[in-house]
C-alpha atoms as a PDB file:
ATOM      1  CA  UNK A   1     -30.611 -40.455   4.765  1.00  0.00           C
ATOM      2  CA  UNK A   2     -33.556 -42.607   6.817  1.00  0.00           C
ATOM      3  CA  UNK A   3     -33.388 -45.507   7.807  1.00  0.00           C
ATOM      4  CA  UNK A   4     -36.423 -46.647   5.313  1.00  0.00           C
ATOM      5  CA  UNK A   5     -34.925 -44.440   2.516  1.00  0.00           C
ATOM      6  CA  UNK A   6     -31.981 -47.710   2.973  1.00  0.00           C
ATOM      7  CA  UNK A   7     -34.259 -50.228   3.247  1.00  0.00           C
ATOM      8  CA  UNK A   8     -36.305 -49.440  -0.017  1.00  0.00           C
ATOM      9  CA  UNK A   9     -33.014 -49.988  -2.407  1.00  0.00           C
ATOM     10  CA  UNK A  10     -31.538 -52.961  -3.416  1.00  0.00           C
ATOM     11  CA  UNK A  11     -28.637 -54.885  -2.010  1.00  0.00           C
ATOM     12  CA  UNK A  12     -26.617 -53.739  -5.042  1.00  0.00           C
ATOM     13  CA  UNK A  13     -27.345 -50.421  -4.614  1.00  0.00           C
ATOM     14  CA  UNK A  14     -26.699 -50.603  -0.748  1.00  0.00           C
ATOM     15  CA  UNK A  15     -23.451 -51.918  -1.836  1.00  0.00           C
ATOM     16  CA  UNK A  16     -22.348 -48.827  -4.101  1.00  0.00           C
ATOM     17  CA  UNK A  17     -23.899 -46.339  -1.639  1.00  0.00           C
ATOM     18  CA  UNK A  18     -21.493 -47.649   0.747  1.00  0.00           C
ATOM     19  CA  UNK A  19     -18.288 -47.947  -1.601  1.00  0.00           C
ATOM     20  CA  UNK A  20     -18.996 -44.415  -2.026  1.00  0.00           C
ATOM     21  CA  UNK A  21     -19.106 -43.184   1.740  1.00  0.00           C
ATOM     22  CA  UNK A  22     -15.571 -45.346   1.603  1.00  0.00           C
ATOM     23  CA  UNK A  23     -17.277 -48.665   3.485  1.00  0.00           C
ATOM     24  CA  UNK A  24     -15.678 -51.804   2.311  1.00  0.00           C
ATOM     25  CA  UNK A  25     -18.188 -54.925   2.506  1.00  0.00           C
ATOM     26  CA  UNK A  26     -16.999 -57.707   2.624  1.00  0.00           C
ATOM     27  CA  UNK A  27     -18.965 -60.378   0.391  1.00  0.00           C
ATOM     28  CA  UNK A  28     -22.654 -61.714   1.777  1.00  0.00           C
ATOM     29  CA  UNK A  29     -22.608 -59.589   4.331  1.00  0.00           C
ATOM     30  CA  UNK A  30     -26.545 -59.224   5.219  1.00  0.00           C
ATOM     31  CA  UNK A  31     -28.578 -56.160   4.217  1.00  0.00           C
ATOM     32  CA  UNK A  32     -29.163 -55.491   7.848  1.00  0.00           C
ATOM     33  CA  UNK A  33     -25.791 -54.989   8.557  1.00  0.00           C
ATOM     34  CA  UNK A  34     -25.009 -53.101   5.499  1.00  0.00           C
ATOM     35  CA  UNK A  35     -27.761 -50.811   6.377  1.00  0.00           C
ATOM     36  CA  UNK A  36     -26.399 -50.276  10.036  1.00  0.00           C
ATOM     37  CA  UNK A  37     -23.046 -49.560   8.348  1.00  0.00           C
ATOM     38  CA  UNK A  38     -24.188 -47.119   6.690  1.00  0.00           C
ATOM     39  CA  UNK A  39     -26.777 -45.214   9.026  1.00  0.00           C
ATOM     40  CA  UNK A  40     -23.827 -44.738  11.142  1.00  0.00           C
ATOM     41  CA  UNK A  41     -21.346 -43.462   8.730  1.00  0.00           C
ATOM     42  CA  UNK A  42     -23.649 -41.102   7.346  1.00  0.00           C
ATOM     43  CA  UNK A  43     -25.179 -39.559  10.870  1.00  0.00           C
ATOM     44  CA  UNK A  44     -21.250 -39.484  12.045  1.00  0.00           C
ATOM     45  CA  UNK A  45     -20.891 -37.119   8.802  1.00  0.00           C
ATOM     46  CA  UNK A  46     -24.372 -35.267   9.614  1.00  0.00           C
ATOM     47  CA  UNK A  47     -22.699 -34.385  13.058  1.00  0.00           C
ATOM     48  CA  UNK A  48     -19.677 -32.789  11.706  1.00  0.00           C
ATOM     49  CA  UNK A  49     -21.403 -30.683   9.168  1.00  0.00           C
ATOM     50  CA  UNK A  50     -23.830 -29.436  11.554  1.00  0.00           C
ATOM     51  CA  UNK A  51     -21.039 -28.403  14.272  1.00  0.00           C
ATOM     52  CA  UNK A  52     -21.950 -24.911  15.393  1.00  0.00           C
ATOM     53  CA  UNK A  53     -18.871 -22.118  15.639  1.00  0.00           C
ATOM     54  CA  UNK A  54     -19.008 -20.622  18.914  1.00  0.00           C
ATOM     55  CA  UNK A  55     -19.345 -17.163  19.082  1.00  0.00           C
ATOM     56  CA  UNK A  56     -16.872 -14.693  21.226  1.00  0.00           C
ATOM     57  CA  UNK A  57     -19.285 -12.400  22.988  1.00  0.00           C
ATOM     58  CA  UNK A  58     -16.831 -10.168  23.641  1.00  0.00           C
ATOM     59  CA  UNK A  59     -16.760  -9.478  19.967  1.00  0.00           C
ATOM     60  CA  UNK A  60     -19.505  -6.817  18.197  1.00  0.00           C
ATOM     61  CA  UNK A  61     -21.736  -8.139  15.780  1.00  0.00           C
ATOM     62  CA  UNK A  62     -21.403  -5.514  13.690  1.00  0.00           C
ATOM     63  CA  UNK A  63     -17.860  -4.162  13.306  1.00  0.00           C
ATOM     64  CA  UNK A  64     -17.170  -0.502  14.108  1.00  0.00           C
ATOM     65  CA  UNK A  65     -15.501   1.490  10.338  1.00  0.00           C
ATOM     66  CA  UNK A  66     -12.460   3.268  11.500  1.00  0.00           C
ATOM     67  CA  UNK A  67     -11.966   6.739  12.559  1.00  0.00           C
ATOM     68  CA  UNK A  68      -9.595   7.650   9.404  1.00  0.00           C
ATOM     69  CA  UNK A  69     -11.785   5.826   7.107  1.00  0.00           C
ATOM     70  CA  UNK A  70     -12.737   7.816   3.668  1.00  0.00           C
ATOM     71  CA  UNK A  71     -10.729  10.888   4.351  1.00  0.00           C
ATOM     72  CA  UNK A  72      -8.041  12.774   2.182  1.00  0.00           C
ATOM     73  CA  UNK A  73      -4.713  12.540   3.551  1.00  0.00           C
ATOM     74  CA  UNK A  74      -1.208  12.492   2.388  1.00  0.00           C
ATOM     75  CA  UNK A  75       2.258  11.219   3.878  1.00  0.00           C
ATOM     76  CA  UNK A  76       5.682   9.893   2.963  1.00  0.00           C
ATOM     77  CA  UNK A  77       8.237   7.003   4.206  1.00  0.00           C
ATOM     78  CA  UNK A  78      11.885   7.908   4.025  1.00  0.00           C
ATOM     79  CA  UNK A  79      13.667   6.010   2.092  1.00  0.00           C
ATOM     80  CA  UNK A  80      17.566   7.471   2.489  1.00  0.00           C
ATOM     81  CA  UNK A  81      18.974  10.849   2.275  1.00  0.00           C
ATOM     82  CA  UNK A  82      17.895  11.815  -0.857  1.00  0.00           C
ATOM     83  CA  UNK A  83      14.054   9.949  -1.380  1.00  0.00           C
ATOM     84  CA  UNK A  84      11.104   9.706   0.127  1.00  0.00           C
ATOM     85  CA  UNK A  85       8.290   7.607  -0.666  1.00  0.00           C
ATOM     86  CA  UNK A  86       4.935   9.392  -0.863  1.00  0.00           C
ATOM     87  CA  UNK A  87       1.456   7.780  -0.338  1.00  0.00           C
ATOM     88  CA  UNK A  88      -2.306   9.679  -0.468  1.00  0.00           C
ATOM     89  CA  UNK A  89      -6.130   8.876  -0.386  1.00  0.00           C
ATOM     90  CA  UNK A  90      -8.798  11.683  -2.140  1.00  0.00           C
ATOM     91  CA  UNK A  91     -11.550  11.438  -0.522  1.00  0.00           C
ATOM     92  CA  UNK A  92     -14.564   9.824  -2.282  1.00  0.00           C
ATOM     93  CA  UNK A  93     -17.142  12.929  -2.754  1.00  0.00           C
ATOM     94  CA  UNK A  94     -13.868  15.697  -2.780  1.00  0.00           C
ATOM     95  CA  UNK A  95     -12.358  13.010  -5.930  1.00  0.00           C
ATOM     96  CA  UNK A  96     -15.477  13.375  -7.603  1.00  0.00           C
ATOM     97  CA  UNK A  97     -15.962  16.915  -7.088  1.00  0.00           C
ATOM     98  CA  UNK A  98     -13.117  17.708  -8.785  1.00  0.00           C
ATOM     99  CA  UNK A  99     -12.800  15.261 -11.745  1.00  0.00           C
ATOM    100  CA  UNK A 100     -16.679  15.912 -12.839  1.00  0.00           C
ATOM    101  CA  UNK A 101     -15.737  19.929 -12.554  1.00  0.00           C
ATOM    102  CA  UNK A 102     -15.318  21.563 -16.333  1.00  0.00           C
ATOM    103  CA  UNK A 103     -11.714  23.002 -15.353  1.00  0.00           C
ATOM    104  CA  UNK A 104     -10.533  20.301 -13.762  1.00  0.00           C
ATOM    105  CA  UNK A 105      -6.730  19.922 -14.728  1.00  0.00           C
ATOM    106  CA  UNK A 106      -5.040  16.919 -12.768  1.00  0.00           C
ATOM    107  CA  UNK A 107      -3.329  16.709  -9.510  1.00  0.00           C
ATOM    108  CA  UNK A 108      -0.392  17.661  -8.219  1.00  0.00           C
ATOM    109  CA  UNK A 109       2.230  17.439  -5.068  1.00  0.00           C
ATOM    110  CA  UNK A 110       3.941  20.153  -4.234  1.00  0.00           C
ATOM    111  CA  UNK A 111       7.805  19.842  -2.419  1.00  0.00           C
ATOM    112  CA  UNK A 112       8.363  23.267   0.384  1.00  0.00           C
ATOM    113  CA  UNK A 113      11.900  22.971   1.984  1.00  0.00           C
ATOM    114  CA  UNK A 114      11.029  24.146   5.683  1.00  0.00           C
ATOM    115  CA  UNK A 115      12.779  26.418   7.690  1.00  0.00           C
ATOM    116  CA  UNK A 116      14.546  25.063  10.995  1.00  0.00           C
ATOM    117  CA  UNK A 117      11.706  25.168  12.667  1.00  0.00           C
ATOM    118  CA  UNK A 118       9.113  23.888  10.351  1.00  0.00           C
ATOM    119  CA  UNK A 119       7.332  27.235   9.145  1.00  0.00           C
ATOM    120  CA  UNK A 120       7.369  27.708   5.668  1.00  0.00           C
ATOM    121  CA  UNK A 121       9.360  30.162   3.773  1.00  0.00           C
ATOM    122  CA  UNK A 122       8.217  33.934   2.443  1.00  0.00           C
ATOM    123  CA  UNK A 123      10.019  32.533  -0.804  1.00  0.00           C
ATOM    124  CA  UNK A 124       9.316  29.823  -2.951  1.00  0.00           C
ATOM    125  CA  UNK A 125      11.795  29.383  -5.149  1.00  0.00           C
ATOM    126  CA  UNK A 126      13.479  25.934  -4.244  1.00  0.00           C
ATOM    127  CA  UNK A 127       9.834  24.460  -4.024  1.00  0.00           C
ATOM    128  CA  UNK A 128       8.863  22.382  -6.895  1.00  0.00           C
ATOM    129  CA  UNK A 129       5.620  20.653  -8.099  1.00  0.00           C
ATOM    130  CA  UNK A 130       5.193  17.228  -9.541  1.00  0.00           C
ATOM    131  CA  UNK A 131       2.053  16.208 -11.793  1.00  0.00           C
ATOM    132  CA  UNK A 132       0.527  13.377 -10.872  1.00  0.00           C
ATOM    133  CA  UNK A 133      -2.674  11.322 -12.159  1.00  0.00           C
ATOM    134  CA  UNK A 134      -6.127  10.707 -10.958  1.00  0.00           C
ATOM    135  CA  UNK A 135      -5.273   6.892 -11.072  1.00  0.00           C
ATOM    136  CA  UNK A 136      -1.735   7.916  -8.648  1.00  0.00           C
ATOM    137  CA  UNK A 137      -2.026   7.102  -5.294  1.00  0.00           C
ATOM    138  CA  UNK A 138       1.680   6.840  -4.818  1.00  0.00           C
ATOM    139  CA  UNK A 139       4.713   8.050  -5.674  1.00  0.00           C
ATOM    140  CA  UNK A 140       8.406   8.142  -5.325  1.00  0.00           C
ATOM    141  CA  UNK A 141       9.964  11.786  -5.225  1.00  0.00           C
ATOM    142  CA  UNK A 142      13.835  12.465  -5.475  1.00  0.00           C
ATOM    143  CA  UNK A 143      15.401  15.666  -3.341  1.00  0.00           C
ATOM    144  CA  UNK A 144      18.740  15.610  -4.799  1.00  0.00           C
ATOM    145  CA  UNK A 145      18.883  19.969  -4.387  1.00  0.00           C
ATOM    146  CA  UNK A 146      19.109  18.475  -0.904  1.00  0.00           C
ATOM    147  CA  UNK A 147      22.962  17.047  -1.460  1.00  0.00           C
ATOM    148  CA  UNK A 148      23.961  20.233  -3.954  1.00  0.00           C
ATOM    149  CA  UNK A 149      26.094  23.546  -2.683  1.00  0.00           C
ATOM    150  CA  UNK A 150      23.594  25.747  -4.356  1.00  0.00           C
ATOM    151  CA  UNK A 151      20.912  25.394  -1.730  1.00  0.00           C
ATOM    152  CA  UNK A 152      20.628  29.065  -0.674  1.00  0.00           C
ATOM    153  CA  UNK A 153      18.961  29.463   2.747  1.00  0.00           C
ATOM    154  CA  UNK A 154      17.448  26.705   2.671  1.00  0.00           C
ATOM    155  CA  UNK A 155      20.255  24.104   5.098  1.00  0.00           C
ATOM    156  CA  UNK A 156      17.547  22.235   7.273  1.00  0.00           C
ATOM    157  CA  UNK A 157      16.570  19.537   5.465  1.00  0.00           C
ATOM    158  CA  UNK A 158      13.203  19.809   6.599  1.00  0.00           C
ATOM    159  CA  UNK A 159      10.441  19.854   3.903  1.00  0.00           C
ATOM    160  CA  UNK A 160       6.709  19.413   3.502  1.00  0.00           C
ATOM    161  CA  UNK A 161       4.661  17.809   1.023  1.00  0.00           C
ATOM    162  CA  UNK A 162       1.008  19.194  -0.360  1.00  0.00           C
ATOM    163  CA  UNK A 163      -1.431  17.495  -1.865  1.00  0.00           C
ATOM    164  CA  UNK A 164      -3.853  19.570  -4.139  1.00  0.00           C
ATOM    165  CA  UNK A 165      -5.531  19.746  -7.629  1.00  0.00           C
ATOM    166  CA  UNK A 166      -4.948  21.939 -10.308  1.00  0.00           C
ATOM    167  CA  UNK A 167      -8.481  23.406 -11.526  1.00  0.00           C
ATOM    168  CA  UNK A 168      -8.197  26.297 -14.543  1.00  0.00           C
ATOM    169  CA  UNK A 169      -5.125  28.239 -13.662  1.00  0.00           C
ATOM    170  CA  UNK A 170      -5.866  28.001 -10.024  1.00  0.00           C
ATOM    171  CA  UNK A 171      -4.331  25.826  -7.427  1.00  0.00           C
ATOM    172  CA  UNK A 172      -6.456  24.123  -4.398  1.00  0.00           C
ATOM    173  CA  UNK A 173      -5.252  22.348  -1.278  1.00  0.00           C
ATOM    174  CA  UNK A 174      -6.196  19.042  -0.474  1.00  0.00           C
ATOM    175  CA  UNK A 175      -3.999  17.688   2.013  1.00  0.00           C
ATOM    176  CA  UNK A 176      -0.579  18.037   4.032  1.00  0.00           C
ATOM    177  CA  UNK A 177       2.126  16.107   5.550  1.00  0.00           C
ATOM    178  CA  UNK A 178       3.798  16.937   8.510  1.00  0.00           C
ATOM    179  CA  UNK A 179       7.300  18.794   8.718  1.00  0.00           C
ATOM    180  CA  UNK A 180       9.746  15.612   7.648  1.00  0.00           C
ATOM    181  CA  UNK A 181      13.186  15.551   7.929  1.00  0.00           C
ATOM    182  CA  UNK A 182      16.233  14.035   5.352  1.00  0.00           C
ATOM    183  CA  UNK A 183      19.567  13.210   7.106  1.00  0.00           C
ATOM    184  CA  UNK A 184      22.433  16.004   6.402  1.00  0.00           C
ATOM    185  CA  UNK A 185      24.151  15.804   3.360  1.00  0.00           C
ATOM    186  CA  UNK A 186      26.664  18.725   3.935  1.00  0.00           C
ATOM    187  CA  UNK A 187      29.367  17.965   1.385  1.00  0.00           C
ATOM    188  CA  UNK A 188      29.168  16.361  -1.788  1.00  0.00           C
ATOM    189  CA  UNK A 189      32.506  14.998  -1.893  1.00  0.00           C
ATOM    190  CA  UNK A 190      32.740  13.960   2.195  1.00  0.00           C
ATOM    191  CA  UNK A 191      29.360  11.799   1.259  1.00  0.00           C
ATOM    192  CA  UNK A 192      30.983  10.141  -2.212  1.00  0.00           C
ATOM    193  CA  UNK A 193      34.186   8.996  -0.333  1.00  0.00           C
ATOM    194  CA  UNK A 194      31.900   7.421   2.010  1.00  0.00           C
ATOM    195  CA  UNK A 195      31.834   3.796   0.288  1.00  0.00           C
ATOM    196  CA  UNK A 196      30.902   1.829   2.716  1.00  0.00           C
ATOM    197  CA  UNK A 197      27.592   3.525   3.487  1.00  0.00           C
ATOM    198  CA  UNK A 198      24.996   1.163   2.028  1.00  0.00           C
ATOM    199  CA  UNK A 199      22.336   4.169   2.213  1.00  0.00           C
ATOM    200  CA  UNK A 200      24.956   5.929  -0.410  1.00  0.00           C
ATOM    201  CA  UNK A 201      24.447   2.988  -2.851  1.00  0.00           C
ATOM    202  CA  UNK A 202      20.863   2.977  -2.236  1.00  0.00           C
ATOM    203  CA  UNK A 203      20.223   6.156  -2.995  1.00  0.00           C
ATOM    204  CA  UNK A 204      22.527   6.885  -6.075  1.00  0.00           C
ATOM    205  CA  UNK A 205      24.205  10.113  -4.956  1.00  0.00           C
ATOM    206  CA  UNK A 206      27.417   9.078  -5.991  1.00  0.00           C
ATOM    207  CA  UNK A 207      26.049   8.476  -9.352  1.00  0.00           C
ATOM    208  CA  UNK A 208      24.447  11.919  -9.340  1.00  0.00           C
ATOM    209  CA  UNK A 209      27.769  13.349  -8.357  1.00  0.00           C
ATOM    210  CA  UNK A 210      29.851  12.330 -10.850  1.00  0.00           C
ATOM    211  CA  UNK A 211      27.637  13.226 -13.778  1.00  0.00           C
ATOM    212  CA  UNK A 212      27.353  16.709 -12.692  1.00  0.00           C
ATOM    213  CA  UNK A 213      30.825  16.777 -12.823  1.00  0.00           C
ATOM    214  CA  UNK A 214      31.656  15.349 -15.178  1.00  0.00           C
ATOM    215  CA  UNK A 215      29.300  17.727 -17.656  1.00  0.00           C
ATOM    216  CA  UNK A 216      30.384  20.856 -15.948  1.00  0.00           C
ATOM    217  CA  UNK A 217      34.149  19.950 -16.427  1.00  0.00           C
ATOM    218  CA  UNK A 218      33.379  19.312 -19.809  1.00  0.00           C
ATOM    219  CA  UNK A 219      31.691  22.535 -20.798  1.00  0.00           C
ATOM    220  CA  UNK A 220      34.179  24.758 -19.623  1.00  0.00           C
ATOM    221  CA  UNK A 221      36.555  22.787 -21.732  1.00  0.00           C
ATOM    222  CA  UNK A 222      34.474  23.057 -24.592  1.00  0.00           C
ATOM    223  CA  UNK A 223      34.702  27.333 -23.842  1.00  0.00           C
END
């Protein structure tokens, strides 16, 4: 506000103006000195509004996108012997591809126990597939085959998990994590003795344990 902006209003208003920049005036204080009161509070705030950020030019102006941005990717977080946490992105054009498409059927991940050294199997069998939605981007996936005896060949605890989506009766790959490995669970009942394990509690083997035998126990009393 100008200085002749101040000096057009009345002493009353001059008053209020400056009992609402927080001035206290004392009573018959002159006009002039009202006025100078308040040409100086108000450039002091004009100065503080108009303070300019300085700029790091060592910073870009425009900021760079990163190299894994809008891809399709999938990958998982251990979480203790028996559960891993998986976590995916479908790319933005691939996500649409497939959801406009007529035989479009969901998405899926897909669990392959490894061999030692990371290769998949010729056989199948102990994989299994998990349905998942188009709104999914993250899932938690149990392994418990991984504690039991009936394993058959499969004694690395190294698995994979696929990422892929189910169109008609045909199955197409999206994405891959690398080999992973699950700590050893070699004996069921070496593991459930083992109380003071807190990954044990976490992961609710010993829960798992004891129902399965419980119910086989009872159904070959039952015969």
């Amino acid at each position: 506000m100008s200085r002749s902006k101040l000096e057009s209003l009345s002493t009353d208003e001059l008053i209020k103006l400056a009992d609402t920049h927080g001035i206290d005036i004392p009573p018959g204080l002159e006009r002039i000195f009202i006025i100078e009161e308040l040409l100086e509070i108000i450039n002091s705030e004009n100065e503080e509004n108009e303070e300019v950020i300085e700029i790091d030019p060592t910073i870009p102006e425009t900021a760079l996108l990163p190299k894994q941005y809008n891809i399709s990717f999938i990958d998982v977080i251990i979480r203790d012997p028996l559960w891993v946490f998986a976590f995916w992105e479908i790319k933005g054009q691939d996500r649409e591809a497939a959801e406009n498409a007529d035989d479009f059927n969901g998405y899926f991940l897909k669990v392959i126990p490894l061999e030692e050294n990371g290769t998949e199997p010729k056989s199948r069998e102990n994989s299994f597939t998990v349905s998942i939605s188009p709104e999914d981007c993250a899932r938690y996936i149990g392994l418990a085959e991984h504690a039991s005896h009936d394993v058959g060949s499969h004694q690395s605890g190294c698995y994979a998990l696929k990422l892929g989506v189910q169109r008609g009766d045909n199955e197409h790959h999206i994405a891959s994590t690398a080999p992973f490995y699950l700590p050893r669970l070699s004996e069921i009942e070496t593991i459930a003795e083992l109380n003071q394990n807190p990954l044990i509690h976490l992961s609710g083997i010993q829960d798992l344990i004891i129902t399965k035998n419980t119910d086989r126990q009872s159904r070959i009393k039952r015969q």
